[in-house]
Protein backbone atom coordinates (compact mmCIF):
# COMPACT_ATOMS: atom_id res chain seq x y z
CA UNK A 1 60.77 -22.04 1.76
CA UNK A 2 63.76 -21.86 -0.10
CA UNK A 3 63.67 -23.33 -4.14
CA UNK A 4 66.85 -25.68 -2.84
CA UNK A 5 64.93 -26.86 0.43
CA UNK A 6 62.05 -28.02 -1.55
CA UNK A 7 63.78 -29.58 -4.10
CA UNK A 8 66.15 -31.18 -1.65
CA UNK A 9 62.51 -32.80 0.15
CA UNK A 10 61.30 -33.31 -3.28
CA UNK A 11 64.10 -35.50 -4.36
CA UNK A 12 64.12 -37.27 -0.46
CA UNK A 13 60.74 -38.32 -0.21
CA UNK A 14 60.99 -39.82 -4.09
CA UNK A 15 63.65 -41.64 -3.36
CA UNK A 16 62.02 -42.73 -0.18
CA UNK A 17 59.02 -43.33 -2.28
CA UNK A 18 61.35 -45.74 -4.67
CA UNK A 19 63.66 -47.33 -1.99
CA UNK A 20 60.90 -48.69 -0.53
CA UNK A 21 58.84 -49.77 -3.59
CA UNK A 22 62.55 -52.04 -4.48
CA UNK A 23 62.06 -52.54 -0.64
CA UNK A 24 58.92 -54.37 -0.89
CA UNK A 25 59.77 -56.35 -4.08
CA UNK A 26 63.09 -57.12 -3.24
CA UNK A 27 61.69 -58.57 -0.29
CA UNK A 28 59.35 -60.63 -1.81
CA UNK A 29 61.93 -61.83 -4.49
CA UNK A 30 64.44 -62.44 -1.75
CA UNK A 31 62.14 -64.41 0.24
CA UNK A 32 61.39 -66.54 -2.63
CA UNK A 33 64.65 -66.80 -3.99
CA UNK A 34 65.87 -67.98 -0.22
CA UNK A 35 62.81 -69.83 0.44
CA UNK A 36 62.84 -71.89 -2.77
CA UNK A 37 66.36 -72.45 -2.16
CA UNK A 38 65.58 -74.25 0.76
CA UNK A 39 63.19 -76.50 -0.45
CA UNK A 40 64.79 -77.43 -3.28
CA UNK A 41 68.16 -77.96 -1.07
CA UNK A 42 66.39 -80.22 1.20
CA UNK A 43 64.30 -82.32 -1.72
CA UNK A 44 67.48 -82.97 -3.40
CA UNK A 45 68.87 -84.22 -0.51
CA UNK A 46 66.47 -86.73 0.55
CA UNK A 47 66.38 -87.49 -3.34
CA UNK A 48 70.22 -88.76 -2.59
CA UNK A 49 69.06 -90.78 -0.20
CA UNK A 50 66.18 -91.95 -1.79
CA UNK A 51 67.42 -95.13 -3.66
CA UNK A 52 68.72 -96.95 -0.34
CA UNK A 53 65.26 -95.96 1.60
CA UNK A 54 63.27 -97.06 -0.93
CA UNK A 55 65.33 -100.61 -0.67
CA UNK A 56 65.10 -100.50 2.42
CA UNK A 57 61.32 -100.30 2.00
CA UNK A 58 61.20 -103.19 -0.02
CA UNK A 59 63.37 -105.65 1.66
CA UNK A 60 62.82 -104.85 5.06
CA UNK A 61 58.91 -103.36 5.48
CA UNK A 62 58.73 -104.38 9.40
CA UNK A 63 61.61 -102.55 10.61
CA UNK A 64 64.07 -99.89 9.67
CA UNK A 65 67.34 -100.98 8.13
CA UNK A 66 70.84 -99.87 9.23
CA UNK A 67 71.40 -98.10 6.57
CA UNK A 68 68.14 -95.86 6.71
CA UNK A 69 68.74 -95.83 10.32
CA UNK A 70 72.09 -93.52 9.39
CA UNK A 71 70.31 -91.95 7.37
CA UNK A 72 67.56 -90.68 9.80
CA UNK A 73 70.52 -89.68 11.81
CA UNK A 74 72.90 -88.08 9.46
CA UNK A 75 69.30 -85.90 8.70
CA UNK A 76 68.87 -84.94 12.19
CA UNK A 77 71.94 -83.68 12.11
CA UNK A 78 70.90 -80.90 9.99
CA UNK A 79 70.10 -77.52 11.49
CA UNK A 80 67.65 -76.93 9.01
CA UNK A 81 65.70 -79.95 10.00
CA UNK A 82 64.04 -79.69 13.56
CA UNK A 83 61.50 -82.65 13.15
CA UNK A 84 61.45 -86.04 11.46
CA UNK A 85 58.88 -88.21 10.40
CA UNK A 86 59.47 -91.37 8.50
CA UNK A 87 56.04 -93.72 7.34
CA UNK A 88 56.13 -97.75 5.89
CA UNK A 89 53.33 -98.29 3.03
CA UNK A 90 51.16 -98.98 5.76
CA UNK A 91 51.46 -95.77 7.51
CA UNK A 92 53.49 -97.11 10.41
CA UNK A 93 55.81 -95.13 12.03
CA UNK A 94 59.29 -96.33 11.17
CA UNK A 95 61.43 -93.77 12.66
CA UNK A 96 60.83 -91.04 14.70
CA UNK A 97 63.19 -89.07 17.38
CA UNK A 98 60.84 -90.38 20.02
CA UNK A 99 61.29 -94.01 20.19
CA UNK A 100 57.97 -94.12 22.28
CA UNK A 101 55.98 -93.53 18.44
CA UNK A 102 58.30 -95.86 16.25
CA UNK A 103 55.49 -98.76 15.60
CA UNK A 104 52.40 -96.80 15.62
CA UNK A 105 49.94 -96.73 13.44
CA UNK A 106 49.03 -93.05 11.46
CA UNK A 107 46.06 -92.40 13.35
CA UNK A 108 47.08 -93.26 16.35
CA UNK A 109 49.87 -90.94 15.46
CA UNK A 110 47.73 -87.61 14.36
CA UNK A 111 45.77 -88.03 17.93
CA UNK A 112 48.77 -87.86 19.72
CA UNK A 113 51.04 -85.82 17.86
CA UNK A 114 48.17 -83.83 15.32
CA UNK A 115 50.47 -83.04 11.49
CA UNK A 116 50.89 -79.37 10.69
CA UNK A 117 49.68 -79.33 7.59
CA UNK A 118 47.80 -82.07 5.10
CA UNK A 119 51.23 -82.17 3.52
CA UNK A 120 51.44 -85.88 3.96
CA UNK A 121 48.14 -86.76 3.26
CA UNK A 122 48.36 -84.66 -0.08
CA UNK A 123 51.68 -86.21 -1.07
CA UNK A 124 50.07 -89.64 -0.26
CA UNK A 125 47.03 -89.19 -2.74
CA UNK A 126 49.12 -87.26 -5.46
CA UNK A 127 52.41 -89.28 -5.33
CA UNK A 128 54.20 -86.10 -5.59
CA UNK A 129 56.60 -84.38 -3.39
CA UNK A 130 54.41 -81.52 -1.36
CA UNK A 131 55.54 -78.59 0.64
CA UNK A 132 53.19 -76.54 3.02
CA UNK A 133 53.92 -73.13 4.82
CA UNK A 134 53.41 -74.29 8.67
CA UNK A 135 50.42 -71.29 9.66
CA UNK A 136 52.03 -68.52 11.49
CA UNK A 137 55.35 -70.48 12.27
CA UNK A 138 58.45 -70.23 9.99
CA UNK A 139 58.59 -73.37 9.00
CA UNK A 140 57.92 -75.40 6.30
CA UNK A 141 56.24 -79.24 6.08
CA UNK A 142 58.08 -81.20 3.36
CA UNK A 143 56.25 -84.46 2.79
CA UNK A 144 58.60 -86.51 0.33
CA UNK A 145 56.61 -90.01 -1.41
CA UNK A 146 58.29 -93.22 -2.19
CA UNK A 147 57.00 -95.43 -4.94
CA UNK A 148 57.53 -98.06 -6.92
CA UNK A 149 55.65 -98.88 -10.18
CA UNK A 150 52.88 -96.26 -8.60
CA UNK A 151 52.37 -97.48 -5.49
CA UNK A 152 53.70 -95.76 -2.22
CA UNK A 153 55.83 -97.70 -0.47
CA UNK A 154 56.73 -94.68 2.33
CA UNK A 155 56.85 -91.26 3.28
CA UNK A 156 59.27 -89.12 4.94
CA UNK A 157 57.98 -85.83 6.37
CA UNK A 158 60.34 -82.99 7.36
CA UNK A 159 59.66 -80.11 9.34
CA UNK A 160 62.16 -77.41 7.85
CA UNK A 161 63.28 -74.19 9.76
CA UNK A 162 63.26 -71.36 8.06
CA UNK A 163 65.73 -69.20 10.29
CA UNK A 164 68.37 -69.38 8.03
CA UNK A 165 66.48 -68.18 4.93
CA UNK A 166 64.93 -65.57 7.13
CA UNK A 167 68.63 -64.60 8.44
CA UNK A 168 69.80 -64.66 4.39
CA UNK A 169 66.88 -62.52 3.53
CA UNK A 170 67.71 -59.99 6.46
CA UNK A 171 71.13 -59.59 5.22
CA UNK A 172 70.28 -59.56 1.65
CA UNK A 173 67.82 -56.43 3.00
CA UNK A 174 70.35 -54.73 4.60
CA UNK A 175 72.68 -54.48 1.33
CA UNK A 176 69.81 -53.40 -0.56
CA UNK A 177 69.45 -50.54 1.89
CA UNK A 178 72.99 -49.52 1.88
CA UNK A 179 73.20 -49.77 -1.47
CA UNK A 180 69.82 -47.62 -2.21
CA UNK A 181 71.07 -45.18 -0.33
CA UNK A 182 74.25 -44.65 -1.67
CA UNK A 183 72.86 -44.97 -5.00
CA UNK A 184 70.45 -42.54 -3.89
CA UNK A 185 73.31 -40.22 -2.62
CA UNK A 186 75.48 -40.82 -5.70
CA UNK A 187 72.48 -39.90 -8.02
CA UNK A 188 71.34 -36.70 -5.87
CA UNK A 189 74.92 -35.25 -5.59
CA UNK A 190 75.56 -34.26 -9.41
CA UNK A 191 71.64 -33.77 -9.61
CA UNK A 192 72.20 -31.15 -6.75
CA UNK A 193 75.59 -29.76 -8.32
CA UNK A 194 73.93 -29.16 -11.98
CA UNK A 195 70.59 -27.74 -10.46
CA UNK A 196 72.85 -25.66 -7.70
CA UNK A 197 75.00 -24.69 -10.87
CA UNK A 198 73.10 -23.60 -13.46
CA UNK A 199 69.17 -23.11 -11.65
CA UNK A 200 70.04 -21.99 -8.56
CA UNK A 201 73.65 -19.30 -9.05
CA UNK A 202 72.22 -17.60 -11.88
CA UNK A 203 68.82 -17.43 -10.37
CA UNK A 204 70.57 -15.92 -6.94
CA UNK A 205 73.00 -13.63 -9.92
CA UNK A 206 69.63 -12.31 -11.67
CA UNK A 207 68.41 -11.35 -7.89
CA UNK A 208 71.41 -8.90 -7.27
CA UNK A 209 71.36 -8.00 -10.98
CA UNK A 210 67.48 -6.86 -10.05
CA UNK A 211 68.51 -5.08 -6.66
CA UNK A 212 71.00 -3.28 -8.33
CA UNK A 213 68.83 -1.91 -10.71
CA UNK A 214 69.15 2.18 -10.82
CA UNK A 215 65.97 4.36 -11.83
CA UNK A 216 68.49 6.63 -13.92
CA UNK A 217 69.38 3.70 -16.09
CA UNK A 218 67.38 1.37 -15.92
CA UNK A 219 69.63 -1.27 -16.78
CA UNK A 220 69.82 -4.91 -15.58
CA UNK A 221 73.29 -5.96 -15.64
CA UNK A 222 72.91 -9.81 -15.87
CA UNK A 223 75.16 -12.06 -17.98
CA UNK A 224 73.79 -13.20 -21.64
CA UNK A 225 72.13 -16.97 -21.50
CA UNK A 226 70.82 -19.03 -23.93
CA UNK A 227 68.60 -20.93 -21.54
CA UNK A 228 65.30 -19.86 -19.56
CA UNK A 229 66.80 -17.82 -17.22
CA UNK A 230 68.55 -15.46 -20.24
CA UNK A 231 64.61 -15.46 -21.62
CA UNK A 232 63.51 -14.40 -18.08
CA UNK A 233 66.15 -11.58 -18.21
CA UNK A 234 65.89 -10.30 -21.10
CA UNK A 235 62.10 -10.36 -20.41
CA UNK A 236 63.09 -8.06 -17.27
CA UNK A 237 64.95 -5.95 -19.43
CA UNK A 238 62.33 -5.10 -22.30
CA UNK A 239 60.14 -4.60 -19.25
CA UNK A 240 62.28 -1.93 -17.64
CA UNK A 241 62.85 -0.54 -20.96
CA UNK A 242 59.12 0.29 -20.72
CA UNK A 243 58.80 1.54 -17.69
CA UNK A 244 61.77 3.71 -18.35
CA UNK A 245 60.27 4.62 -21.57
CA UNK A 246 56.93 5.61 -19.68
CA UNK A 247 58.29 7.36 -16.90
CA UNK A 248 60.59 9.03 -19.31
CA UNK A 249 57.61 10.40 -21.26
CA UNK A 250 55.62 10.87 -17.46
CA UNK A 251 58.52 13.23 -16.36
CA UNK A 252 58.89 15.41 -20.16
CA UNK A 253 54.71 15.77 -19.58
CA UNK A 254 55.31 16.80 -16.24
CA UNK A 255 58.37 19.12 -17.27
CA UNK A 256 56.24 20.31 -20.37
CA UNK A 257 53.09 21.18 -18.07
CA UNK A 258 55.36 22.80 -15.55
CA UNK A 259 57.00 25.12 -18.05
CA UNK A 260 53.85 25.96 -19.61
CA UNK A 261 52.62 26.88 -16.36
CA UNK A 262 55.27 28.89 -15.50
CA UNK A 263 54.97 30.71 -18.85
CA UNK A 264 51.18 31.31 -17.84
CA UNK A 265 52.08 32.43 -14.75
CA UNK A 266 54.89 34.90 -16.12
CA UNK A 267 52.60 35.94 -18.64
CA UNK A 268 49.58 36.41 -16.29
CA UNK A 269 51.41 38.31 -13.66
CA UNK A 270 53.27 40.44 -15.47
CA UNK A 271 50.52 42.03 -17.23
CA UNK A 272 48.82 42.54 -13.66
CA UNK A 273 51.48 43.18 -10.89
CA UNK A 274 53.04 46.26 -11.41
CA UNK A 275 57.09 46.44 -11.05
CA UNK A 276 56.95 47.49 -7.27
CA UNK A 277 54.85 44.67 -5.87
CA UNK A 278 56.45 40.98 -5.62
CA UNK A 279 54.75 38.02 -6.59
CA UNK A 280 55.47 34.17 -5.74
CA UNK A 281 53.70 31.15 -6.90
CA UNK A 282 54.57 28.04 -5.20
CA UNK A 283 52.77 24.41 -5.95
CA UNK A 284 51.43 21.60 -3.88
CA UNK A 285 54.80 21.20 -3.12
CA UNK A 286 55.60 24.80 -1.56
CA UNK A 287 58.05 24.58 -4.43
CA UNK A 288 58.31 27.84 -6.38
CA UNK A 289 56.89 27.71 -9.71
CA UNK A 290 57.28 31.85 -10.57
CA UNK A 291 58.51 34.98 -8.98
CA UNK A 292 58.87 38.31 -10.97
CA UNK A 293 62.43 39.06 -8.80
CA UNK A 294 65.74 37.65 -8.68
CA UNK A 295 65.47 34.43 -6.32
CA UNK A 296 69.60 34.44 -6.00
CA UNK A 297 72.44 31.45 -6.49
CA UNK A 298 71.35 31.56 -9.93
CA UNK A 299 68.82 28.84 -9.12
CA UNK A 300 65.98 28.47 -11.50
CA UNK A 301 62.68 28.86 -9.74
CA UNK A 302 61.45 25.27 -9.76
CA UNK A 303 64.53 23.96 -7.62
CA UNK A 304 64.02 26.36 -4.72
CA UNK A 305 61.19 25.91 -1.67
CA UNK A 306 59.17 28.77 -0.58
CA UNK A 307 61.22 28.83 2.95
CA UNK A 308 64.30 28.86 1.20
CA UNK A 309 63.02 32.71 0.41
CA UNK A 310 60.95 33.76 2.92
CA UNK A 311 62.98 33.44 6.46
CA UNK A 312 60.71 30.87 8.29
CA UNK A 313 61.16 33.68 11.42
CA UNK A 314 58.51 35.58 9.50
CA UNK A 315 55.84 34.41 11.10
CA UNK A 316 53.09 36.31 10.34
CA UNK A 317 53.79 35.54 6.58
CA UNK A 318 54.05 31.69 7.35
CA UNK A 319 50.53 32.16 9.33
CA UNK A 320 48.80 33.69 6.67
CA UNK A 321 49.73 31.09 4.37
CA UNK A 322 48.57 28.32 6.53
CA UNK A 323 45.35 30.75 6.56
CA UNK A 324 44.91 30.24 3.10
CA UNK A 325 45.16 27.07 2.97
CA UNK A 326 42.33 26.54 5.23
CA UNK A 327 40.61 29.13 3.34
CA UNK A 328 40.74 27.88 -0.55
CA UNK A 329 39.63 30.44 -3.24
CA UNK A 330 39.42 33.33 -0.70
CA UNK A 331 42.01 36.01 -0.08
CA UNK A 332 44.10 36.33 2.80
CA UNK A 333 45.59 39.70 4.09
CA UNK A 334 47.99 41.09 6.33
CA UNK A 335 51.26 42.23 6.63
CA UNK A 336 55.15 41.19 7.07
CA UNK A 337 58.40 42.15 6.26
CA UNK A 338 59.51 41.21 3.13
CA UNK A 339 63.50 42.37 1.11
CA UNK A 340 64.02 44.33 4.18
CA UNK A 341 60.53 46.61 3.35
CA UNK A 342 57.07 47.06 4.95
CA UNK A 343 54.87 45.11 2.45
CA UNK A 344 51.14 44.56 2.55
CA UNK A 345 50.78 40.99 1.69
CA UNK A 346 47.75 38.86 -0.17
CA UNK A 347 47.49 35.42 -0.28
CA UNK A 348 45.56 32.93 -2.52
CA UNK A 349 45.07 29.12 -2.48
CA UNK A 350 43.20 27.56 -5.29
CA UNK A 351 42.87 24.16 -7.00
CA UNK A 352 40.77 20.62 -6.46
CA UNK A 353 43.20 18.39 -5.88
CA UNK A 354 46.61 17.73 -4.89
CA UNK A 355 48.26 17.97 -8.18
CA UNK A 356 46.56 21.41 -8.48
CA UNK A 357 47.08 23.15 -5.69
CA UNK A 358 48.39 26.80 -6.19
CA UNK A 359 49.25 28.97 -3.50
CA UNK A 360 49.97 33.06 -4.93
CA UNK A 361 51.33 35.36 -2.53
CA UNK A 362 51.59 39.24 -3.50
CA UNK A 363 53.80 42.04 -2.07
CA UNK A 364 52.72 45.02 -2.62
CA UNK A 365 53.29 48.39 -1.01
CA UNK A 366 50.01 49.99 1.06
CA UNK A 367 49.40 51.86 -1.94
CA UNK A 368 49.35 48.85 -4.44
CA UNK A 369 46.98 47.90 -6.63
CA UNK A 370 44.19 45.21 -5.40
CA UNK A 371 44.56 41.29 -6.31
């Protein structure tokens, strides 16, 4: 996979990773942002109201006043309000959308219609406003006390929707989505740009530089950088500067060995193989390495093949060759054609291994001496 790729999947699934980490808190903040909001918007709304119920209470404690009688209404009114409960001190029903419960008694009430939640009984024994999550319903019970010097006088209990919160909450999710992304778009883009720019070019620059290497130079041609990448080249380049070194100093050995040999050879052969015999030595190669005669094109010895001097018609020389290579350290006779003459020939394979193999092949008239 491609360095880009995984770093493009890299920075995706972290950003995933984050988006939905805000996801999850944002939530939770929205919803209790929203959700508080509501509450608190509903409390202080009854809380308006609160002085004229609470005289109401007092002056007329058998039956709901006009006044709290528009007031029950203008509360219905409210979306966010889908049921209304209003309690006298002596837990009589004194309003209620159903006209069939306005009288009743609290337990009479609970049998027929059971509560939600205990909010009204808690906000009865603490005097204090209390507010109860409905159990798996989005709704909330808002039981709101009325007092006077400590005792409670009445009770209004709301049950409050919470659609609209939950429809605030969805669109307050759906910016923060929109809004991670394009922050996570507007982030990645110079990321990608800078890591395209300076990672990714120069690393795809050093590549070429590497593939265009040449073994006669050994030269990378990559520009100078003061970063990681310049380290990593110029590592590449004291490396190839060794291995140029080495092969260098591989090849003059080689070159050395060969010369010597040749010298041996020359040295060797001349001493044994009088002037009217020929003599070729050729290497694992079939490369010639000596011949006591003029190989022609003024070529030096050790650039010319063995069939680029004997005619590879000659078949009989070519077989005994292949003879003696199947035959190492013992002597092969026969005879060819050889310079336009009748030649007895001899040949000799010897060596261990690859790098040693020596083939000699020796023309020499019938009357020539013996290898």
């Amino acid at each position: 996979m491609r360095l880009t790729a995984k770093w493009l999947i890299w920075f995706v699934g972290i950003g995933i990773y984050v988006m939905v980490l805000g996801g999850v808190f944002y939530y939770n903040l929205f919803k209790w942002t929203f959700d508080e909001k509501l509450k608190t918007d509903v409390v202080d709304k009854i809380k308006t109201y609160a002085p004229t119920m609470r005289t109401g209470l007092l002056n007329s404690p058998d039956a709901i006043t006009f006044e709290e009688y528009d007031i029950m209404t203008e509360l219905s009114k409210d979306e966010r309000i889908t049921s209304l409960l209003y309690l006298d001190r002596m837990g009589r029903v004194r309003w209620h959308k159903e006209a069939r419960f306005i009288g009743m008694g609290w337990d009479q009430l609970q049998k027929e219609v059971p509560p939600a939640t205990d909010a009204i009984a808690q906000a009865y024994l603490s005097k204090m406003v209390k507010v109860r999550q409905v159990s798996g319903e989005p709704f909330y019970e808002i039981a709101i006390p009325f007092s006077v010097r400590g005792d409670i006088i009445g009770i209004i209990d709301l049950l409050v929707s919470r659609a609209g919160a939950e429809v605030l909450i969805g669109s307050a999710m759906r910016k923060y989505v929109f809004g991670a992304i394009g922050v996570l778009f507007l982030l990645g883009l110079p990321l990608y740009f800078f890591f395209h720019h300076y990672v990714i070019s120069p690393m795809e620059v050093l590549r070429e530089s590497i593939e265009g290497v040449s073994l006669k130079n050994f030269e990378l041609r990559f520009p100078l950088r003061s970063d990681e990448l310049g380290d990593l080249a110029a590592s590449i380049n004291r490396l190839m500067g060794k291995m140029k070194t080495e092969i260098e100093g591989i090849s003059n050995k080689d070159r050395t060995y060969k010369e010597a040999e040749q010298r041996w050879w020359r040295s060797l052969l001349n001493i044994i193989v009088p002037a009217t015999s020929y003599v070729i030595v050729v290497d694992e190669n079939n490369s010639i390495l000596y011949a006591n005669f003029e190989l022609g094109q003024g070529l030096e010895a050790k650039n010319i093949h063995l069939l680029d001097v004997v005619d590879s018609q000659q078949q009989t020389l070519l077989r005994l060759v292949g003879q003696a290579f199947e035959m190492p350290d013992q002597i092969v006779e026969g005879e060819t054609v050889f310079k336009g003459q009748n030649f007895n020939v001899k040949v000799l394979h010897v060596g261990q291994t690859a790098d040693t193999n020596r083939t000699l092949i020796l023309f020499h008239p019938k009357a020539g001496i013996a290898l």
